[in-house]
Protein backbone atom coordinates (compact mmCIF):
# COMPACT_ATOMS: atom_id res chain seq x y z
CA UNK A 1 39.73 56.89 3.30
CA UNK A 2 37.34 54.30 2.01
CA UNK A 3 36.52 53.44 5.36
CA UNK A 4 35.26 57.20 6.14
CA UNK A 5 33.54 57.04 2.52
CA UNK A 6 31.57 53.95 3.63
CA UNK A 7 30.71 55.23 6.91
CA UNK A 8 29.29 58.50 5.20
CA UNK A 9 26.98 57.08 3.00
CA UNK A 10 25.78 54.84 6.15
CA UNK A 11 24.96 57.63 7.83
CA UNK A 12 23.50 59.69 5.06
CA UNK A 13 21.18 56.79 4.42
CA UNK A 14 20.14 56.81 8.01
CA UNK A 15 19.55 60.46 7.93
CA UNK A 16 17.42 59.89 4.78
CA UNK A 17 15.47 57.15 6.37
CA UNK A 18 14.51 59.02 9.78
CA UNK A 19 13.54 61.81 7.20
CA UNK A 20 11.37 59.70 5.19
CA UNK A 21 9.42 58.35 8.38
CA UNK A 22 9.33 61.49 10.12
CA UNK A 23 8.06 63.70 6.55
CA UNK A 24 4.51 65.23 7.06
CA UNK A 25 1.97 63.68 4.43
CA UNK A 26 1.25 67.35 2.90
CA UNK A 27 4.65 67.52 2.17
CA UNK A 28 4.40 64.04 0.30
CA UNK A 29 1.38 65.49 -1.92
CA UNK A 30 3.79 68.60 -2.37
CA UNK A 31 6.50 66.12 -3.66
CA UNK A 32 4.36 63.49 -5.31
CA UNK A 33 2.75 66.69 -7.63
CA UNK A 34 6.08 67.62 -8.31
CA UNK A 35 7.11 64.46 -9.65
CA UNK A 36 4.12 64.24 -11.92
CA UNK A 37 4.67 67.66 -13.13
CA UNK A 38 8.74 66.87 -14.11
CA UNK A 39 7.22 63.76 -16.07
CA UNK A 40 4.81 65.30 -18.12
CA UNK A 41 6.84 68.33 -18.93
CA UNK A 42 9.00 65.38 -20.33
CA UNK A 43 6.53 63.97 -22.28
CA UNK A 44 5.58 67.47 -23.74
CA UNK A 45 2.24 67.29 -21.71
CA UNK A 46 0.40 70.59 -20.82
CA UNK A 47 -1.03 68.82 -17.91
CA UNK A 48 2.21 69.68 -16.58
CA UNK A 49 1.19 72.86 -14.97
CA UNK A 50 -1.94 71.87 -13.10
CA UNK A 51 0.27 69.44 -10.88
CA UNK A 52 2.99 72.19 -11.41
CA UNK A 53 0.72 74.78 -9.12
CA UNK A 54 -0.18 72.47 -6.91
CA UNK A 55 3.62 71.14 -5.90
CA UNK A 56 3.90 75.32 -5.65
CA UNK A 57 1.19 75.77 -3.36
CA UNK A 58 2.22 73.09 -0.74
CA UNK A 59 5.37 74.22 -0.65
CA UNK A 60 4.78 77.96 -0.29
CA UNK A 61 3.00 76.49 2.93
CA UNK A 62 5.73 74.36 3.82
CA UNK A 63 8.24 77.05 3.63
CA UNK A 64 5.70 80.13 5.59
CA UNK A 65 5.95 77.44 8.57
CA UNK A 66 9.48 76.82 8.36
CA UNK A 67 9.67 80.36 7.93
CA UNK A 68 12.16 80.23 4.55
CA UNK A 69 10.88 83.85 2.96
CA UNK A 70 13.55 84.23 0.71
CA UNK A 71 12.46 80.92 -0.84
CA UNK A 72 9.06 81.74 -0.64
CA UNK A 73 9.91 84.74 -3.24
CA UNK A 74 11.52 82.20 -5.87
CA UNK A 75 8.59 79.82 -5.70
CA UNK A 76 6.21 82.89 -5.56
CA UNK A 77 7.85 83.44 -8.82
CA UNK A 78 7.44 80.03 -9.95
CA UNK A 79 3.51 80.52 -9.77
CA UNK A 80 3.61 83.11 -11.10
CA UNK A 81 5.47 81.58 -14.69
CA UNK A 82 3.07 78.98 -13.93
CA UNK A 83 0.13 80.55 -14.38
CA UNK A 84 1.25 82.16 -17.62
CA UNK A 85 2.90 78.92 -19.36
CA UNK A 86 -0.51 77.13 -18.91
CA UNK A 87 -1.89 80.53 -20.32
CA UNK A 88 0.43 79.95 -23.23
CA UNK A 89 0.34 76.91 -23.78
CA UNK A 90 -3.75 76.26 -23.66
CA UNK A 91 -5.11 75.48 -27.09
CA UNK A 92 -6.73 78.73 -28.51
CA UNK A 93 -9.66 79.00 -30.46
CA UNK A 94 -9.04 78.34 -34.39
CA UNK A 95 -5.01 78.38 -33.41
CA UNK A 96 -2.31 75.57 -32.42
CA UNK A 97 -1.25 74.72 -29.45
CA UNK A 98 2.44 76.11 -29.48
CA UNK A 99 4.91 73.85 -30.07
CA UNK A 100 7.97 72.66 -28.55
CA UNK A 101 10.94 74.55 -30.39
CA UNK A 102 14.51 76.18 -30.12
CA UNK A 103 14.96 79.19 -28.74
CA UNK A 104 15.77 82.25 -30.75
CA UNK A 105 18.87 84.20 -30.38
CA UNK A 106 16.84 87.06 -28.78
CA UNK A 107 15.51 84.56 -26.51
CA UNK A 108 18.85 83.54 -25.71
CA UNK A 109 20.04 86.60 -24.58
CA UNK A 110 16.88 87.13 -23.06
CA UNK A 111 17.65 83.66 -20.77
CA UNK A 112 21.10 85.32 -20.09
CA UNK A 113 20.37 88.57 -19.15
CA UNK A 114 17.60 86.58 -16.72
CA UNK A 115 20.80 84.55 -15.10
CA UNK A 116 23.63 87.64 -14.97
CA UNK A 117 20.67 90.05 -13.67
CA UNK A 118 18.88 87.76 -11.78
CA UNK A 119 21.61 86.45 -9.62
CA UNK A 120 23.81 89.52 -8.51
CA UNK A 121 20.25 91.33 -7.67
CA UNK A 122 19.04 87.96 -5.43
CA UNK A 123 22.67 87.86 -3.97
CA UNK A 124 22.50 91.42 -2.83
CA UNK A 125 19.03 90.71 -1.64
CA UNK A 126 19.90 87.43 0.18
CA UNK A 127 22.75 89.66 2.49
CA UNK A 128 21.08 92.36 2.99
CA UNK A 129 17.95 91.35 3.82
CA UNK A 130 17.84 87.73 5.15
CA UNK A 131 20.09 85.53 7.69
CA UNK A 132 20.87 82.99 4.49
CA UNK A 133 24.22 81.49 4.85
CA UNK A 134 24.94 80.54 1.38
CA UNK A 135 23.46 83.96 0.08
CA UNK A 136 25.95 83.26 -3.58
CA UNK A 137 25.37 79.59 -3.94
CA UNK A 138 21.62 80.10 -3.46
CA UNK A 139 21.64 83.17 -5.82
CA UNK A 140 22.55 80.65 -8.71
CA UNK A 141 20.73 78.45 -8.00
CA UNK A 142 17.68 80.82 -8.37
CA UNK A 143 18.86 82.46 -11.11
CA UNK A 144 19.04 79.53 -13.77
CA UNK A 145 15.90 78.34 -12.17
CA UNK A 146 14.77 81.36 -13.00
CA UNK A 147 15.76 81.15 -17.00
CA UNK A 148 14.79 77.87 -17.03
CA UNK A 149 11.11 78.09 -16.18
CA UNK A 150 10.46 81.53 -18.79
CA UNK A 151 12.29 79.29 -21.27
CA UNK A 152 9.59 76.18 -20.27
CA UNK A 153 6.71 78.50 -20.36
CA UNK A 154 8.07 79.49 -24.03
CA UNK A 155 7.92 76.05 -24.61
CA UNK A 156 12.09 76.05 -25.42
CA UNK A 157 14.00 72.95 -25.44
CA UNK A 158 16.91 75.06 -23.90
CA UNK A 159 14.64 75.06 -20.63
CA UNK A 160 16.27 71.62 -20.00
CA UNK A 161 19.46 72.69 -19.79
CA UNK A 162 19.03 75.60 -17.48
CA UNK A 163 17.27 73.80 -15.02
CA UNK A 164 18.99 71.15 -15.35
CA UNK A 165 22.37 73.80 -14.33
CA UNK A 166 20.32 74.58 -11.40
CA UNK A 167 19.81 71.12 -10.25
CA UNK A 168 23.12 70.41 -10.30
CA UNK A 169 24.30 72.98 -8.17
CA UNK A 170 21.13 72.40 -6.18
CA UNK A 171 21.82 69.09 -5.21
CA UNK A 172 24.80 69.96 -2.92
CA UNK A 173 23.03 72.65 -1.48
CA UNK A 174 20.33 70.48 0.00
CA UNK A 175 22.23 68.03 1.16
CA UNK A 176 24.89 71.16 2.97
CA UNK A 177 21.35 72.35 4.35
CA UNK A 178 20.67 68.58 5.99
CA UNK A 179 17.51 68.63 3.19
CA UNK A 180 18.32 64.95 2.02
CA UNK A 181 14.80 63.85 1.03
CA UNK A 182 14.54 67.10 -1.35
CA UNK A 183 18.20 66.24 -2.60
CA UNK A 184 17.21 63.07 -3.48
CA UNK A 185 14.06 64.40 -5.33
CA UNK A 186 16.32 67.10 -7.41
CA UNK A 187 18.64 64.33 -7.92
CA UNK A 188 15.41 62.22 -9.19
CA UNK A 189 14.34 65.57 -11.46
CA UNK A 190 17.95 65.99 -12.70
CA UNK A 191 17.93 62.53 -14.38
CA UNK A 192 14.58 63.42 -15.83
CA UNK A 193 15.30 66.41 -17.26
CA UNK A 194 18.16 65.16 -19.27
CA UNK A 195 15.64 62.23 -20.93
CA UNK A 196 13.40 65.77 -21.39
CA UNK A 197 15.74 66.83 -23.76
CA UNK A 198 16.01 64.14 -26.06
CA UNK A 199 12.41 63.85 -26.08
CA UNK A 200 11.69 67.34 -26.45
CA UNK A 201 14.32 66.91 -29.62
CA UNK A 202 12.89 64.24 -30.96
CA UNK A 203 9.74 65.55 -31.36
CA UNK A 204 10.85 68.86 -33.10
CA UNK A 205 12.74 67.05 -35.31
CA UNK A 206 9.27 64.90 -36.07
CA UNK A 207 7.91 68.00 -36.33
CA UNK A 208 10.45 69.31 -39.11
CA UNK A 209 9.92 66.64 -40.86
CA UNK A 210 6.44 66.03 -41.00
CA UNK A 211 6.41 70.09 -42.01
């Protein structure tokens, strides 16, 4: 058994390196704006969203070629939260910028209803009207996804956790799919998003008690 063990993650490191030689550069810029974005949503950072749309944009054209639709819809949707967190978050004139905070119980139950909606509607959407194979496992995963970035645009620590749900069951789903480069990179955003939260905590507590 160890023997097979070892000789998997030889060959999933081989499969990762022909990936990494043979990957476009547009779809580097795609990832490398990603990475910036997960790091300054960490730090708070409204800068975030710039790099944020631009990740987006690259990989709606990454996905049109490769001719993903039903992914293009999710990431479609991602712009679109995109668009209106910077909205939100953007310093008004004679107002705050808003601050990081915990959600509300209506928001809560706003982030559910988002998950236990969102994910029977993009499973039924997935059979019926697309060739995916995992049309359940990738309804989850864009589901919490889903929560996760209306709870980020609301500036809500809980944003953490539900993409951080997502990745998890993410993760497994790339690498099933033969994606190992973008596993790697959720994996990467995963261990992000958990030093997120404690940021994102510390700093509301600061903010308590500088209040």
């Amino acid at each position: 058994m160890i023997v097979i063990g070892a000789a998997g993650v030889v060959d999933w490191i081989r499969e990762l390196g022909i990936q990494l030689t043979e990957t476009p550069l547009l779809h580097w810029i795609g990832v490398a704006c990603g990475v910036i974005q997960v790091l300054l949503a960490k730090t708070n950072n409204v800068l975030l969203y710039p790099f944020g749309i631009a990740s987006i944009l690259v990989t709606l054209y990454v996905l049109n070629e490769a001719g993903l639709y039903a992914e293009i819809l999710l990431n479609l949707y991602y712009l679109i939260m995109s668009i209106y967190g910077w909205a939100y978050w953007v310093k008004r004139s004679g107002e705050e910028p808003v601050k990081a905070s915990y959600a509300s119980k209506r928001e809560r139950l706003i982030t559910l209803s988002i998950v236990f909606l969102g994910f029977p509607a993009l499973h039924y959407a997935l059979v019926h009207f697309t060739d995916s194979s995992v049309p359940a496992w990738d309804a989850w995963v864009s589901a919490t996804a889903w929560a996760g970035m209306w709870l980020l645009a609301k500036r809500k620590i809980e944003n953490w956790v539900l993409l951080n749900i997502s990745n998890a069951f993410a993760i497994p789903l790339l690498v099933y799919k033969g994606l190992h480069l973008y596993a790697l990179l959720t994996l990467f955003l995963f261990i992000v998003a958990i030093f997120g939260y404690f940021e994102w905590k510390r700093i509301i507590n600061r903010e308590r008690v500088q209040a």
